[in-house]
Every structure is written in C-alpha cells, then in structure tokens.
Protein backbone atom coordinates (compact mmCIF):
# COMPACT_ATOMS: atom_id res chain seq x y z
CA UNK A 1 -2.80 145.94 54.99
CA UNK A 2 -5.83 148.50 55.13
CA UNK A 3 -5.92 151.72 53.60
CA UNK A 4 -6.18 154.88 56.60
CA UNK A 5 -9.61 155.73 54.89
CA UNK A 6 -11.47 153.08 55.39
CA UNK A 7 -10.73 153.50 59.10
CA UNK A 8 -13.15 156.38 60.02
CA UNK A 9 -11.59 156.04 63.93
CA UNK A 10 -8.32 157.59 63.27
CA UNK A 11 -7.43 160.96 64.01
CA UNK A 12 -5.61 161.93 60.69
CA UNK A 13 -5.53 164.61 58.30
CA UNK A 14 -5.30 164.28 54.53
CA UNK A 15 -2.48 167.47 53.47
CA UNK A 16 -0.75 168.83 50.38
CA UNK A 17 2.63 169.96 51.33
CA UNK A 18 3.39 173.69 50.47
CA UNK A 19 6.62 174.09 51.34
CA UNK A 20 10.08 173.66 53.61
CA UNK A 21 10.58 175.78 55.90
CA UNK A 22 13.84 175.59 57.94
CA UNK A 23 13.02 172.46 60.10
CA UNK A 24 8.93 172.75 59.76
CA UNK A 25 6.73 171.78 56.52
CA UNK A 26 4.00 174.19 55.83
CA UNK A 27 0.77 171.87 54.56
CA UNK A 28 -2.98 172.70 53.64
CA UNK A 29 -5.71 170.22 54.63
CA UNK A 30 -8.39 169.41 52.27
CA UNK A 31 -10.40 171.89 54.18
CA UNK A 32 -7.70 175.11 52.77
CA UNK A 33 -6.62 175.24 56.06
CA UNK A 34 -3.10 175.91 56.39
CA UNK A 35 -0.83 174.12 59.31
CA UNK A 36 2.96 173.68 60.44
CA UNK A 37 3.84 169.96 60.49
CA UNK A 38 7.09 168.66 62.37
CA UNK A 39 9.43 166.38 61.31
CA UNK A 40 10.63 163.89 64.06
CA UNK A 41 14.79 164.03 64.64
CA UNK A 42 14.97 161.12 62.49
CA UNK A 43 13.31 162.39 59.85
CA UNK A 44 15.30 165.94 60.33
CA UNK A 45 18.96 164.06 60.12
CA UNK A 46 17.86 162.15 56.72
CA UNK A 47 18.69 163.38 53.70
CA UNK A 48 16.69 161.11 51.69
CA UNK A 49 13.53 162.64 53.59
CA UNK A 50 13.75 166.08 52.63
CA UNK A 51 14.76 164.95 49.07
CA UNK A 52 11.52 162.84 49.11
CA UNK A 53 9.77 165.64 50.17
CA UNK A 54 11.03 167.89 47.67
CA UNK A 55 9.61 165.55 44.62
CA UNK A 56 6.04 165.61 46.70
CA UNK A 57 5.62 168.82 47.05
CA UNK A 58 6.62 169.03 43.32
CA UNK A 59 3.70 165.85 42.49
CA UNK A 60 1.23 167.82 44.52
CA UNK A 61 0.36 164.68 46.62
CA UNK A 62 -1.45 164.29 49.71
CA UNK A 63 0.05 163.29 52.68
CA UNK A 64 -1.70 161.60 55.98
CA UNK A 65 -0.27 163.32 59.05
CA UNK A 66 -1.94 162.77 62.95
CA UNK A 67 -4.25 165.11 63.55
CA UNK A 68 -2.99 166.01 67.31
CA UNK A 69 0.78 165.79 67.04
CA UNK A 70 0.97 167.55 63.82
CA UNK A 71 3.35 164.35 62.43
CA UNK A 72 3.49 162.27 59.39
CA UNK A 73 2.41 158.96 59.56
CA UNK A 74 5.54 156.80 58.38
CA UNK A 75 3.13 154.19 56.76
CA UNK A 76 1.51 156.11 54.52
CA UNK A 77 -1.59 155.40 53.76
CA UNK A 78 -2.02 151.83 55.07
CA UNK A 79 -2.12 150.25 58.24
CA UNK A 80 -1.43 146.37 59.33
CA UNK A 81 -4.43 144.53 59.33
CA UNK A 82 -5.00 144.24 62.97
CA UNK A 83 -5.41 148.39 63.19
C-alpha cells in the first residue's frame, strides 16, 4: 500500500469534519474552506458509519474525500500499490 500523499495525481482533499447534518457532513479543507460532503446509500444505512464519524469529529482528524464528487474515500489514506 501507498499513502494518498505521496500521489500528487489524485484529485483529493484533506478535511476536518465539523459536523452531521441530517444526511450531509459539513467539513473544512486545510485551506478554511468550508464544504458539504455526501455520504453514499451505503454509508447512509450503516450505523457503525455515523458512530465512526461521531468519534472523528470528536478526535479532530482529517479525512481524504474526492475532490469532484464531494465523497469519502473508503481507503483512507492508502491506496494498493498499483495506484
């Protein structure tokens, strides 16, 4: 596995999650600029998720999400080696 940073040719933003708000999570980019990101259904019907999400926002982590479809990126922070 690689870590997402070391690939410069992704389109992905690093975010702190603010908040939950009904089915959209308000982030901020490293930049202070504040966006809506949206869960897919899967994520929406999981409870574990939006438990998960909960303790984040409470860690203050960051958070990769695509930079054009507004989405986290289920892998976190790495991708397989052939990315």
């Amino acid at each position: 596995m690689n870590m997402i940073l070391n690939n410069q040719n992704l389109s992905v933003l690093e975010v702190q999650v603010l908040g939950i708000y009904q089915a959209k999570i308000e982030v901020k980019t490293i930049s202070g600029e504040c966006l809506f990101v949206y869960p897919t259904q899967t994520q929406r019907d999981d409870p574990l998720f939006w438990t998960s999400l909960k303790d984040i926002i409470k860690a203050k982590l960051w958070l990769p999400i695509n930079k054009s479809l507004h989405q986290l990126i289920d892998s976190d922070w790495l991708l397989p080696m052939n990315a």
